[in-house]
PDB file of N, CA and C in Angstrom:
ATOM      1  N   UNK A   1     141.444   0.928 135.382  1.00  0.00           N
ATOM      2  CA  UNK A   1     142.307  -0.235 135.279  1.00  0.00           C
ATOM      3  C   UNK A   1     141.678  -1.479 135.907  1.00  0.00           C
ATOM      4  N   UNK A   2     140.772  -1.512 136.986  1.00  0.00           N
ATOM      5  CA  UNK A   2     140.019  -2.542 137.457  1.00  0.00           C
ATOM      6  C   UNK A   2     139.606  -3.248 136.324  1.00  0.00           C
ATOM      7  N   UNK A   3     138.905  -2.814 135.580  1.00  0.00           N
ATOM      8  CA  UNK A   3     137.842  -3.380 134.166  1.00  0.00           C
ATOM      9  C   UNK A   3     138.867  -4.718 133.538  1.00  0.00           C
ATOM     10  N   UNK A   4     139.971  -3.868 133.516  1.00  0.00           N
ATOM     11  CA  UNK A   4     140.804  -4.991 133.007  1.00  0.00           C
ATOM     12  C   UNK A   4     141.868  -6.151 133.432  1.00  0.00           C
ATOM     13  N   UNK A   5     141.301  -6.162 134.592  1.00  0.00           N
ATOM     14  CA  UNK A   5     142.076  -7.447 135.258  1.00  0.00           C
ATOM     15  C   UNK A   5     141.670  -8.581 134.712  1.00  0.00           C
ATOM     16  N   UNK A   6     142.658  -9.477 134.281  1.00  0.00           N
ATOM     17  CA  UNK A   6     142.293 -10.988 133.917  1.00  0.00           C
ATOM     18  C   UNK A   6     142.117 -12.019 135.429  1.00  0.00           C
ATOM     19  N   UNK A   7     141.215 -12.722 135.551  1.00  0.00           N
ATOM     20  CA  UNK A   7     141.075 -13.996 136.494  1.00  0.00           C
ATOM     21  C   UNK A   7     140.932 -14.757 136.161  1.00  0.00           C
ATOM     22  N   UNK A   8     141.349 -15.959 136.348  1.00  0.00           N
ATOM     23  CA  UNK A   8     140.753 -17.655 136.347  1.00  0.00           C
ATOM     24  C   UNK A   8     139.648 -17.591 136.903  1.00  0.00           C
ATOM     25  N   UNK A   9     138.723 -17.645 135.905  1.00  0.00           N
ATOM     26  CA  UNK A   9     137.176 -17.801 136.197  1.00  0.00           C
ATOM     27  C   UNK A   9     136.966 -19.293 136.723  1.00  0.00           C
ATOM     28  N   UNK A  10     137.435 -20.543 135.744  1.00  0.00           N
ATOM     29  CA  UNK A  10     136.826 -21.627 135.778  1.00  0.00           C
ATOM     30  C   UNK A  10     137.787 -22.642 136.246  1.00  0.00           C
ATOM     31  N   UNK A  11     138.341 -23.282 136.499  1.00  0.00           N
ATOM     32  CA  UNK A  11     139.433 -24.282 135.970  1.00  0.00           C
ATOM     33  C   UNK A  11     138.274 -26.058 135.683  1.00  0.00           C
ATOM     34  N   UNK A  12     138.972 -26.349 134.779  1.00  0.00           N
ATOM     35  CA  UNK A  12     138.879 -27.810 134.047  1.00  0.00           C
ATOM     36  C   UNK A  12     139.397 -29.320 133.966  1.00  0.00           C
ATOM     37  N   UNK A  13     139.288 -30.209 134.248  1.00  0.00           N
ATOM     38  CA  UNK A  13     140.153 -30.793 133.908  1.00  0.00           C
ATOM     39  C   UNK A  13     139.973 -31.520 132.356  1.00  0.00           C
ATOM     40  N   UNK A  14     139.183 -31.086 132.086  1.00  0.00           N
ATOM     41  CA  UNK A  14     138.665 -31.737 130.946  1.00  0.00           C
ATOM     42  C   UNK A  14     138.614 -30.477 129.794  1.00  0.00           C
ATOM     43  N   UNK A  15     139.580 -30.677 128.727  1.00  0.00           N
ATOM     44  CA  UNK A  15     139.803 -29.432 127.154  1.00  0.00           C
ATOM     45  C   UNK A  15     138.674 -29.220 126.691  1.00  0.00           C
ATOM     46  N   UNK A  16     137.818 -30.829 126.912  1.00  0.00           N
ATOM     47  CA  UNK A  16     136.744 -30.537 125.658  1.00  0.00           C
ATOM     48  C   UNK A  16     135.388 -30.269 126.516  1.00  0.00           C
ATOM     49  N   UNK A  17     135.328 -29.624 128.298  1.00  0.00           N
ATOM     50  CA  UNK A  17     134.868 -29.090 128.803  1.00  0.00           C
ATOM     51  C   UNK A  17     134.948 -27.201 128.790  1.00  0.00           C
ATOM     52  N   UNK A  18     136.225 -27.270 128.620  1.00  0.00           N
ATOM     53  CA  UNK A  18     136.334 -26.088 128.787  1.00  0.00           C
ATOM     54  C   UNK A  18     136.531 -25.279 127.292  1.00  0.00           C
ATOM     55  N   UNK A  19     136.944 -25.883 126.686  1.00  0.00           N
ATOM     56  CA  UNK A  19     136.062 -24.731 125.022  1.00  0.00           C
ATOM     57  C   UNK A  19     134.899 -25.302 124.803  1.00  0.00           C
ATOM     58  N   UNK A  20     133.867 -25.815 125.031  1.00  0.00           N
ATOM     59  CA  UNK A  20     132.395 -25.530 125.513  1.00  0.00           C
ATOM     60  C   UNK A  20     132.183 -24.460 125.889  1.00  0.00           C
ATOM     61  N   UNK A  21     132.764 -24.094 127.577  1.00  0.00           N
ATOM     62  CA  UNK A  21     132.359 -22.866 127.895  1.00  0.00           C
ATOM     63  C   UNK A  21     133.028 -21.795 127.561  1.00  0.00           C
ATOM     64  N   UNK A  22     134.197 -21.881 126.613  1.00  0.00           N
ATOM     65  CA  UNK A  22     134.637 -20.729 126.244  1.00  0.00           C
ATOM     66  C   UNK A  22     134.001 -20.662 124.900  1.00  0.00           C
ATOM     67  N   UNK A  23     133.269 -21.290 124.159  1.00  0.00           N
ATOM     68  CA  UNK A  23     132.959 -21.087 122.861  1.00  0.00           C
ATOM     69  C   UNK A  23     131.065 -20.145 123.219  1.00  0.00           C
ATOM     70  N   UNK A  24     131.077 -21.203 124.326  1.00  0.00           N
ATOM     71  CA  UNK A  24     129.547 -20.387 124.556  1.00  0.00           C
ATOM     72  C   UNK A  24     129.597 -18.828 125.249  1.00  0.00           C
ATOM     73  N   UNK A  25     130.875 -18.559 125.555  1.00  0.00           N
ATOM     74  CA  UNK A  25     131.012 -17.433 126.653  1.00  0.00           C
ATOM     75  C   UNK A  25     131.382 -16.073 125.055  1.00  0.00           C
ATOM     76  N   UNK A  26     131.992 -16.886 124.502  1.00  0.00           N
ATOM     77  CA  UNK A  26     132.204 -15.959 122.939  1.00  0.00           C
ATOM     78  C   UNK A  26     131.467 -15.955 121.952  1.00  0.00           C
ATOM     79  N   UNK A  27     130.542 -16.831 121.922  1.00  0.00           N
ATOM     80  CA  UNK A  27     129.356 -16.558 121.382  1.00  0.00           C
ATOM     81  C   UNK A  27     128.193 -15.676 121.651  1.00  0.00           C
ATOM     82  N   UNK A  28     128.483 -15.727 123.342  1.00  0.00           N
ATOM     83  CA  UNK A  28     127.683 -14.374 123.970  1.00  0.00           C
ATOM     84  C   UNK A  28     128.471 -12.902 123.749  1.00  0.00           C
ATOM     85  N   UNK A  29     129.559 -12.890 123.434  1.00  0.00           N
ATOM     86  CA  UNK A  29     130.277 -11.691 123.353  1.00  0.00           C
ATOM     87  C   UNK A  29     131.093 -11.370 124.721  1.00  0.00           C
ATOM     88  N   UNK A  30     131.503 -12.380 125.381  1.00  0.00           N
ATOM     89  CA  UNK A  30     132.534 -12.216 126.690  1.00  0.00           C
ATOM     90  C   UNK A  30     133.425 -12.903 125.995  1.00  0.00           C
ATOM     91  N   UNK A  31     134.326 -11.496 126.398  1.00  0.00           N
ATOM     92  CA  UNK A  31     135.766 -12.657 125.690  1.00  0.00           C
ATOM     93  C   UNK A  31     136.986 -13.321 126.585  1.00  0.00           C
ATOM     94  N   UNK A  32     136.696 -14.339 126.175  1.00  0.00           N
ATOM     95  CA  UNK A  32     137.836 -15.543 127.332  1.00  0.00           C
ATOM     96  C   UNK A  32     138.670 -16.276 127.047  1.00  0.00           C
ATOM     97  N   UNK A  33     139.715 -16.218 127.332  1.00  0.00           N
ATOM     98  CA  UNK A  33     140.780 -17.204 126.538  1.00  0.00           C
ATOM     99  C   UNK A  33     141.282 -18.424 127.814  1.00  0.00           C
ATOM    100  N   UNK A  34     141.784 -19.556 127.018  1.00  0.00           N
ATOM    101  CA  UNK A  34     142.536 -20.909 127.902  1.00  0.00           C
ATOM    102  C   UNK A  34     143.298 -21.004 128.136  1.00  0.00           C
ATOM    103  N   UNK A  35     144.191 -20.959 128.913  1.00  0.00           N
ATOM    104  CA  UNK A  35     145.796 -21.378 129.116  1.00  0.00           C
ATOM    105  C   UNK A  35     145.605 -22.692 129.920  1.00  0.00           C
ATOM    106  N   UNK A  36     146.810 -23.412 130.476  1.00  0.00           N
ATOM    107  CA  UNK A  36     146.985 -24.580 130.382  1.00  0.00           C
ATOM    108  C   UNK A  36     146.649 -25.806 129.515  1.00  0.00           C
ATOM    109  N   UNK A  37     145.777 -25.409 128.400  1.00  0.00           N
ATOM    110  CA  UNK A  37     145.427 -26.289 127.706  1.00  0.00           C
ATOM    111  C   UNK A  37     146.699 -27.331 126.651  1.00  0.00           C
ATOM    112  N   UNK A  38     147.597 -26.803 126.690  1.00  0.00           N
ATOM    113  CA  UNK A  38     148.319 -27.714 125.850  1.00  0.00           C
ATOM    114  C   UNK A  38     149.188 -28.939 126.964  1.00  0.00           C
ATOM    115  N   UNK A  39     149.480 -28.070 127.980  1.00  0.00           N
ATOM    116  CA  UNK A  39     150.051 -29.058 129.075  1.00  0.00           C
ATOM    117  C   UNK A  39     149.115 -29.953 129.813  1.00  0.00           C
ATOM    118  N   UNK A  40     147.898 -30.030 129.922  1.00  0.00           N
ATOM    119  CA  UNK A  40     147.100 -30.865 129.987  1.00  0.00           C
ATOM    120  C   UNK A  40     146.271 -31.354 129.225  1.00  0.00           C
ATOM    121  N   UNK A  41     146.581 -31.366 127.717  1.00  0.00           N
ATOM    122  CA  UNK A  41     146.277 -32.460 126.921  1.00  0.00           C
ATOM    123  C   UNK A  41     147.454 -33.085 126.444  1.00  0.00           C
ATOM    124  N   UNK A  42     149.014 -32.810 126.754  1.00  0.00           N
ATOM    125  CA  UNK A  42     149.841 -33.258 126.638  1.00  0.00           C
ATOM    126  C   UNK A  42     150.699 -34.647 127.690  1.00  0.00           C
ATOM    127  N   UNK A  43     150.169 -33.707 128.722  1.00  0.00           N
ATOM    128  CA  UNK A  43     150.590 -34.299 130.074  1.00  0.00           C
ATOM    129  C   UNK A  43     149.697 -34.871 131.004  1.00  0.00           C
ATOM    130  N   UNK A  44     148.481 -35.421 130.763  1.00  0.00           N
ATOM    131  CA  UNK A  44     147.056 -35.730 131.477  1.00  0.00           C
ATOM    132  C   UNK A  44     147.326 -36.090 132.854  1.00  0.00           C
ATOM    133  N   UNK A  45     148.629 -37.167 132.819  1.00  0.00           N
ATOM    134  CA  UNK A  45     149.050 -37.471 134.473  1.00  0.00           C
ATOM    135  C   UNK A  45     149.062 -36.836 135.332  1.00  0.00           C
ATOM    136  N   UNK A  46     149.836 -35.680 134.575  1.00  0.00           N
ATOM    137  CA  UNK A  46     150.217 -34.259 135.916  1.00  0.00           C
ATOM    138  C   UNK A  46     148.716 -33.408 135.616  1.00  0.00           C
ATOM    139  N   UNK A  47     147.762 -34.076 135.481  1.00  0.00           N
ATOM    140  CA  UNK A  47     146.770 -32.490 135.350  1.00  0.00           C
ATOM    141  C   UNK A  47     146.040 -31.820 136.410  1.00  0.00           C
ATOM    142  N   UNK A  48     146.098 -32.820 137.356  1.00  0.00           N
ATOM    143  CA  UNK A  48     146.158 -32.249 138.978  1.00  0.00           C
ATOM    144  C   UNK A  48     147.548 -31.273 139.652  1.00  0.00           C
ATOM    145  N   UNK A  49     148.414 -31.528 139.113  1.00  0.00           N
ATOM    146  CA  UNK A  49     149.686 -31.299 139.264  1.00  0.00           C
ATOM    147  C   UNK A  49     149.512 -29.657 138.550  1.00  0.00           C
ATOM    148  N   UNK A  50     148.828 -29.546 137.553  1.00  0.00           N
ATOM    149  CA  UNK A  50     148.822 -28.107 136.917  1.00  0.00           C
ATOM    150  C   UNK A  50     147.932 -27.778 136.730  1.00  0.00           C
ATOM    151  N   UNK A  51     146.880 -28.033 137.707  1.00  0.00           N
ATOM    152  CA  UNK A  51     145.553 -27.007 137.918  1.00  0.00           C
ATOM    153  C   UNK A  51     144.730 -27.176 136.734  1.00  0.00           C
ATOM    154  N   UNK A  52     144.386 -27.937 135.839  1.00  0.00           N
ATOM    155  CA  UNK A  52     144.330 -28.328 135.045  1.00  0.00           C
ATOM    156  C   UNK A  52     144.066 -27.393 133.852  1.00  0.00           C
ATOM    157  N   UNK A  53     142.894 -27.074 133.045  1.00  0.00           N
ATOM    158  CA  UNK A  53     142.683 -26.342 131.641  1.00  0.00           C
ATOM    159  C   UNK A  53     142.134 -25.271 132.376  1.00  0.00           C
ATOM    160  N   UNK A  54     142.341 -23.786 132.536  1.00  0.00           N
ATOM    161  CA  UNK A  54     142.138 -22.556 133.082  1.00  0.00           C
ATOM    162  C   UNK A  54     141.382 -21.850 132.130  1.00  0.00           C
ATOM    163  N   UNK A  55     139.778 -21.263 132.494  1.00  0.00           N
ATOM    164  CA  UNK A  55     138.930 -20.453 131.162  1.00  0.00           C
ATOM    165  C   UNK A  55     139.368 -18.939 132.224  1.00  0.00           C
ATOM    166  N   UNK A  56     140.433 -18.309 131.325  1.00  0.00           N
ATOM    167  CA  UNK A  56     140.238 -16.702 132.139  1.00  0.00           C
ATOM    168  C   UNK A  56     139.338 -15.548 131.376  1.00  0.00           C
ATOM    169  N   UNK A  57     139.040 -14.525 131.518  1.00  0.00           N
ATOM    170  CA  UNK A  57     138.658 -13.830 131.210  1.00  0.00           C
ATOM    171  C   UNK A  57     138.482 -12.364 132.056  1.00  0.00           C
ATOM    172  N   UNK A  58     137.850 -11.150 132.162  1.00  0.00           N
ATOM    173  CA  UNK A  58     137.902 -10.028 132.155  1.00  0.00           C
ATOM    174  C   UNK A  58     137.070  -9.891 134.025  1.00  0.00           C
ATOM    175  N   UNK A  59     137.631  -9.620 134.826  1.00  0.00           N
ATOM    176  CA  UNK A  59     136.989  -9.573 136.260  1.00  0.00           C
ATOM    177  C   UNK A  59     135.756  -9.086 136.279  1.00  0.00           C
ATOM    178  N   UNK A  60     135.465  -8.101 135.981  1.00  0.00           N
ATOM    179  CA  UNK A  60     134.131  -7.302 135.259  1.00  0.00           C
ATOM    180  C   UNK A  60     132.822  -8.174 134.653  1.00  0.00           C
ATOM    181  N   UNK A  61     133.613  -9.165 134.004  1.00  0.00           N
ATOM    182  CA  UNK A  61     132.783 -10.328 133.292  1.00  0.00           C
ATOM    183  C   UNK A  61     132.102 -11.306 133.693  1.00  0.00           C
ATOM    184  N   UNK A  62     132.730 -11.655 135.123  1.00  0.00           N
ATOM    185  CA  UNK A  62     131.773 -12.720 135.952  1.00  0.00           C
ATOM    186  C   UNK A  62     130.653 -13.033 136.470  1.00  0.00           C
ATOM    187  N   UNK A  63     129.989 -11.753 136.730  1.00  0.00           N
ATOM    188  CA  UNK A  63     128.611 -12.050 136.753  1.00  0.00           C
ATOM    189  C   UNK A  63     127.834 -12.496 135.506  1.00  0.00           C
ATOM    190  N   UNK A  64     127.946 -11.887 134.345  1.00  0.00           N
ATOM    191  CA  UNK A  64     127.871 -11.886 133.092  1.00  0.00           C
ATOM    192  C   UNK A  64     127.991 -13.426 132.812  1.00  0.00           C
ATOM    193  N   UNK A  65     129.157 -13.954 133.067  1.00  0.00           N
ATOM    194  CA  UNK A  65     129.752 -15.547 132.394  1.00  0.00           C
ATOM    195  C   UNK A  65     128.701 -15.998 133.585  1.00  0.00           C
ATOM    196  N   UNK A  66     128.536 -15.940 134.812  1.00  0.00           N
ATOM    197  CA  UNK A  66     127.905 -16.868 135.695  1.00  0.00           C
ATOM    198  C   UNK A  66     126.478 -16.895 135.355  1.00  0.00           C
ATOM    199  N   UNK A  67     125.382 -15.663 134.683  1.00  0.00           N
ATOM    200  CA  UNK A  67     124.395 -15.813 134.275  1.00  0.00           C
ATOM    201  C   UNK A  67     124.119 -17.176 132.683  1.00  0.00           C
ATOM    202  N   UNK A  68     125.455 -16.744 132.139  1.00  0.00           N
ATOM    203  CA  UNK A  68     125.470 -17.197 130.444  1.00  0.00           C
ATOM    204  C   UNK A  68     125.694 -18.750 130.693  1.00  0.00           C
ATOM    205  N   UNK A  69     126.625 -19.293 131.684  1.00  0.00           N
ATOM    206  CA  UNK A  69     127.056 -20.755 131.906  1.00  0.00           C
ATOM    207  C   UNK A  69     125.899 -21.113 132.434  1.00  0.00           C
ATOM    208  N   UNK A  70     125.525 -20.630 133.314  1.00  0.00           N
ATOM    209  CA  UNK A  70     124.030 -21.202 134.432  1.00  0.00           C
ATOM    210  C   UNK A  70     123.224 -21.499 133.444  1.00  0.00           C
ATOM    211  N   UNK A  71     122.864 -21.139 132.585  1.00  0.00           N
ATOM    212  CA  UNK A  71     121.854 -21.556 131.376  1.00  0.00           C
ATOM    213  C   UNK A  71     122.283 -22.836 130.542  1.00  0.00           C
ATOM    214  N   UNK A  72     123.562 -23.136 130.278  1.00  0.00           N
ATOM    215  CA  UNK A  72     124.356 -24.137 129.723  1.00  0.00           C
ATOM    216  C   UNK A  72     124.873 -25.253 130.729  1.00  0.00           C
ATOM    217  N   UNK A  73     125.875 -25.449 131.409  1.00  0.00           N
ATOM    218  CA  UNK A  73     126.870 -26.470 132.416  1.00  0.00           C
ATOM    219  C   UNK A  73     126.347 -26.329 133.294  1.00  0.00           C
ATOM    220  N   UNK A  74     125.660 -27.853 134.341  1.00  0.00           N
ATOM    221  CA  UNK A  74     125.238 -27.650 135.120  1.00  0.00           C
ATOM    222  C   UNK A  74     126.030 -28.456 136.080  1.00  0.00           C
ATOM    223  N   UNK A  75     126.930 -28.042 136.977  1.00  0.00           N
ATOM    224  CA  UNK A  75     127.960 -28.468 137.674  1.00  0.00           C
ATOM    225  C   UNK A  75     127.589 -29.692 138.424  1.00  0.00           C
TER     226      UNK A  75
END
């Protein structure tokens, strides 16, 4: 059951930051999905207020996503 814990890997404040790295993270074959994304492209004011665009994915997966991003986004 470990394998399958979901975490907030990334948070964003920026949508068209964060399906970047979810498009590159699924192109590698890690699969990651977004939540908050509609309330902070809806609501931009509050996007501090709601943690802004969240990339989660599989706990297991993070070393994995931290090798695959390190090659791409350089913080």
């Amino acid at each position: 059951m470990e394998d399958s814990k979901i975490v907030v890997y990334r948070t964003f404040q920026n949508v068209y930051e964060a399906h970047e790295a979810k498009n590159i993270l699924e192109a590698n074959g890690v699969p990651c999905f977004l939540s908050n994304e509609n309330m902070s492209t809806l609501y931009p004011i509050f996007n501090e207020d709601i943690s802004g665009v969240r990339l989660q994915l599989f706990e297991k997966d993070i070393s994995i996503a931290d090798q695959i991003l390190g090659n791409f986004i350089k913080e």
